[in-house]
Protein backbone atom coordinates (compact mmCIF):
# COMPACT_ATOMS: atom_id res chain seq x y z
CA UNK A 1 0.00 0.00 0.00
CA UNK A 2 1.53 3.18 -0.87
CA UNK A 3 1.92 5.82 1.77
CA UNK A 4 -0.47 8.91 1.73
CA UNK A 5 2.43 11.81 1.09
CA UNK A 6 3.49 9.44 -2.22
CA UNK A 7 -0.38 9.80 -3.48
CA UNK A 8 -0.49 12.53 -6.27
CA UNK A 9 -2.46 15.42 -5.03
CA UNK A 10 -6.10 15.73 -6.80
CA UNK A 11 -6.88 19.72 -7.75
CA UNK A 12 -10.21 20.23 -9.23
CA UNK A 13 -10.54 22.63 -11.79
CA UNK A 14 -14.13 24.30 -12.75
CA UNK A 15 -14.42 25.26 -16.21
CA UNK A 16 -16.75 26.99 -18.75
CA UNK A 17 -17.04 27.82 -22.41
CA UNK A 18 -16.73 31.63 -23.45
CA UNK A 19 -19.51 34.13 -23.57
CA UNK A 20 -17.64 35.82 -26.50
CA UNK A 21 -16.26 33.38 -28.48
CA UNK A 22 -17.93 30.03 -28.02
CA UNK A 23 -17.76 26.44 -27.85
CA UNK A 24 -14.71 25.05 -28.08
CA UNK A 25 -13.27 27.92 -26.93
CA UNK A 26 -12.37 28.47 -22.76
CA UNK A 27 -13.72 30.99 -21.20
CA UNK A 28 -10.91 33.66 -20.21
CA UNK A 29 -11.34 33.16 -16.10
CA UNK A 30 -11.58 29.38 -16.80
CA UNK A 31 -8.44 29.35 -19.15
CA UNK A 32 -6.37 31.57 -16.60
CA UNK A 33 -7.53 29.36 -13.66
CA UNK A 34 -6.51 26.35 -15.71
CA UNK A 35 -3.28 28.43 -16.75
CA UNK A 36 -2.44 29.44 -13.20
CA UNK A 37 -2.84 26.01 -11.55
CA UNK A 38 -0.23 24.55 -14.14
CA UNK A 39 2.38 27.24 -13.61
CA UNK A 40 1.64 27.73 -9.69
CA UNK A 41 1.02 24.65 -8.95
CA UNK A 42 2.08 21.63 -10.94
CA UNK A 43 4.83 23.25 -12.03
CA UNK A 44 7.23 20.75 -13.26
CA UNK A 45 6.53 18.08 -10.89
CA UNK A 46 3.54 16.53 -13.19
CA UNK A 47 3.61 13.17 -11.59
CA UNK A 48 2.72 14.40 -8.00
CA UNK A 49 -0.59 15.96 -9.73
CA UNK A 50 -4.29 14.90 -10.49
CA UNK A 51 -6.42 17.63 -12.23
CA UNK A 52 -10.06 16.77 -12.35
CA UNK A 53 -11.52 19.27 -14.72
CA UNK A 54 -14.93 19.96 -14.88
CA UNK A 55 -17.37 21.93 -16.93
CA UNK A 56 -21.06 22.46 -15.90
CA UNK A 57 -23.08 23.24 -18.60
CA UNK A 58 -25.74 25.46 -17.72
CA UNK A 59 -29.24 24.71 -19.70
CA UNK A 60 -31.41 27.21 -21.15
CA UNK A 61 -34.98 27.56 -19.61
CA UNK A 62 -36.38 26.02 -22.93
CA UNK A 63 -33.17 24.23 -23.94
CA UNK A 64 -33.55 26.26 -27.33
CA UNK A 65 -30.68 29.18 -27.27
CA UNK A 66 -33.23 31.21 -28.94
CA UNK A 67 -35.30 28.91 -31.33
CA UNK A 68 -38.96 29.12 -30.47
CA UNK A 69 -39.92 26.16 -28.67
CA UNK A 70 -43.48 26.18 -29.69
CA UNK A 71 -42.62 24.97 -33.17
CA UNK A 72 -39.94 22.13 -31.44
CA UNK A 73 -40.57 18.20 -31.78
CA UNK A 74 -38.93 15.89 -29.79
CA UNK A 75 -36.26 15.23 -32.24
CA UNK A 76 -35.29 18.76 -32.19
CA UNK A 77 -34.49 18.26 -28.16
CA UNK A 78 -32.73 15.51 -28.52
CA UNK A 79 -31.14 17.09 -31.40
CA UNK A 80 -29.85 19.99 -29.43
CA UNK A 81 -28.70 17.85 -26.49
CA UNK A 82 -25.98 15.69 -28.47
CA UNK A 83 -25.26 19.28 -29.77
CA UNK A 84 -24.26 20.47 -26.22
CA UNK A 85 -23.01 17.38 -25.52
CA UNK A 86 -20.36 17.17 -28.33
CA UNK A 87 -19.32 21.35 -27.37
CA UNK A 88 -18.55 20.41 -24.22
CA UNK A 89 -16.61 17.71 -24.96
CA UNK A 90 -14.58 19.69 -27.25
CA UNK A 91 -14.53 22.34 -24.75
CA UNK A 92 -12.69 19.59 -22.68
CA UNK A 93 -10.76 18.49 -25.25
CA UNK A 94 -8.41 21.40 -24.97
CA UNK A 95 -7.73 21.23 -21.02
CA UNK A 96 -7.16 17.39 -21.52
CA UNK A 97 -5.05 17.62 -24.18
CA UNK A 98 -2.78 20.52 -22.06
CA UNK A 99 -2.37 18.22 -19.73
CA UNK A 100 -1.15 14.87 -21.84
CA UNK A 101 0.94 17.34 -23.31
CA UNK A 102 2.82 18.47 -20.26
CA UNK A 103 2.59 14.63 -18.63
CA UNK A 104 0.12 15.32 -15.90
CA UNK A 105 -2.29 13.03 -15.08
CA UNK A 106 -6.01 14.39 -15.33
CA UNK A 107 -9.85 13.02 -15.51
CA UNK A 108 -12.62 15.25 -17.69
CA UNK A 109 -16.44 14.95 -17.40
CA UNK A 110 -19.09 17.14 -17.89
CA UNK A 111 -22.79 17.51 -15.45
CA UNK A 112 -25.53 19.42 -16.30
CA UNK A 113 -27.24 22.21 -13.63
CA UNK A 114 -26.37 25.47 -11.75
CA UNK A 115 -23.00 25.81 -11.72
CA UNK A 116 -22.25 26.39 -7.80
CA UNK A 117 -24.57 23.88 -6.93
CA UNK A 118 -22.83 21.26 -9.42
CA UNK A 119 -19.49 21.89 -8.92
CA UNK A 120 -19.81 22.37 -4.80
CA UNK A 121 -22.04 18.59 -5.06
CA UNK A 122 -18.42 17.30 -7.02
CA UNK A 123 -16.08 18.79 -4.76
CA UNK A 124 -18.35 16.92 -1.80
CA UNK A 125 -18.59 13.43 -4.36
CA UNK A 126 -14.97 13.50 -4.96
CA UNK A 127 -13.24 15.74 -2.48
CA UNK A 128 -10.26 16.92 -3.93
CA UNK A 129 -7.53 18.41 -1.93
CA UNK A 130 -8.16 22.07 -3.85
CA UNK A 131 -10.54 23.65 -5.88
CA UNK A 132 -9.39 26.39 -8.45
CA UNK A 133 -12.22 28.06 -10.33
CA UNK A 134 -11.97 31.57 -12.21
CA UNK A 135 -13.41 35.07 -11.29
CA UNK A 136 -14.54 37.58 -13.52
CA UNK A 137 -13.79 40.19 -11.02
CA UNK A 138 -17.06 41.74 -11.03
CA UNK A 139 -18.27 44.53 -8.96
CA UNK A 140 -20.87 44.79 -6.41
CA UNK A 141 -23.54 46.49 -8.99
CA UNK A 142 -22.58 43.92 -11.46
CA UNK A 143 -22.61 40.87 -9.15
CA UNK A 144 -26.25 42.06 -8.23
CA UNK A 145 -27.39 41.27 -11.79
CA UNK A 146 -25.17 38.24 -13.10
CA UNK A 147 -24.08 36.73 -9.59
CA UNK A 148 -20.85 35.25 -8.70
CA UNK A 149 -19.90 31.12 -8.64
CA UNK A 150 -16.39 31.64 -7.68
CA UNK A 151 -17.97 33.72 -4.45
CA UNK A 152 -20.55 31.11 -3.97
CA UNK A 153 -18.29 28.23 -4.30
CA UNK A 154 -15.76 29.98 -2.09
CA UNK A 155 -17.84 29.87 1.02
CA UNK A 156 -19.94 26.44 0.78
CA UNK A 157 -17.30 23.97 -1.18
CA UNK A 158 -16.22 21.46 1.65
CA UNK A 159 -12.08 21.99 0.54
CA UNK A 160 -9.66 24.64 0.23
CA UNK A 161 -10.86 26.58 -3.04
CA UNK A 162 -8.32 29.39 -4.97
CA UNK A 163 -10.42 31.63 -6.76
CA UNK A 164 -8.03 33.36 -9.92
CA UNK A 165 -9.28 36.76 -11.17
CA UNK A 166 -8.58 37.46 -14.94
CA UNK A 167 -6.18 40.15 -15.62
CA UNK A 168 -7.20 43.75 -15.93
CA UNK A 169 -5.77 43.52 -19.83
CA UNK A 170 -8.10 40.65 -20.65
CA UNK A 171 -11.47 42.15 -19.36
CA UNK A 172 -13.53 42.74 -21.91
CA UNK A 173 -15.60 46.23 -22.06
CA UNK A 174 -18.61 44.67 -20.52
CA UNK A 175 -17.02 42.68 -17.45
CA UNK A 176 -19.44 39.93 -17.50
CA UNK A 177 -18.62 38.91 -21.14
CA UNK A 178 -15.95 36.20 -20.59
């Protein structure tokens, strides 16, 4: 049985597809999170790291991004669920492929829900030793309106969580675009 200081130490990483750009593309908090945990963290010592990255995808009240549901069969639903299905795969396509690239070990999976809820119900299914999620570094008027995960997360996720606010040069003119 190997001791507990030779296990590799499991860091959970919450991530989410961009407002401005898309599917496959990482949001810019979720891409510096991922970013920072590498270079902060890991470092070079891949083998003493586990990073469990997950992405919550967040369903529309109709499931329709826009289409008008009245007119909708159940082929179209079903239709539109591979379609998020196969996004957020490629959406976790790029943080898994980071990390086979660099040699450290990692796990992928995508759940479907609010986002705090989700990811604070993973941390407690799989507690990890850390949770790093990004922060749009929104302010109290703005927070209001959109609300805050990494703040939510922060106080109810049962482990140590790092929350990693974007840079000031990567903010986009309306802060809650990420």
């Amino acid at each position: 049985m190997a001791s507990e200081s030779s296990e590799a130490t499991r860091i959970m990483v919450a991530v989410n597809q961009s407002t401005l750009k898309g599917y496959p593309h990482a949001s810019i908090s979720s891409k510096g999170a991922f970013e920072w945990t590498l270079h902060k963290i890991v470092r070079s010592n891949t083998s003493g790291f586990k990073l469990l990255i997950l992405h919550v995808q967040v369903p529309d009240e109709d499931g329709f991004d826009g289409v008008d549901s009245i007119y909708a069969s159940p082929e179209d639903f079903e239709s539109l669920r591979q379609r998020d299905k196969n996004n957020g795969l490629q959406l976790l396509h790029y943080f898994v492929k980071q990390c086979h690239e660099i040699g450290v070990a990692c796990e992928a999976w995508i759940k479907t829900g609010d986002a705090k809820d989700v990811i604070c119900h993973e941390v407690k299914r799989l507690q990890p030793d850390l949770l790093v999620v990004g922060n749009r570094g929104l302010g109290p008027f703005q927070k209001v309106f959109v609300g805050t995960v990494s703040e939510f997360v922060t106080k109810h996720a049962d482990c140590p969580v790092i929350s990693i606010k974007r840079s000031a040069d990567q903010t986009p003119q309306d802060p809650a675009e990420d």
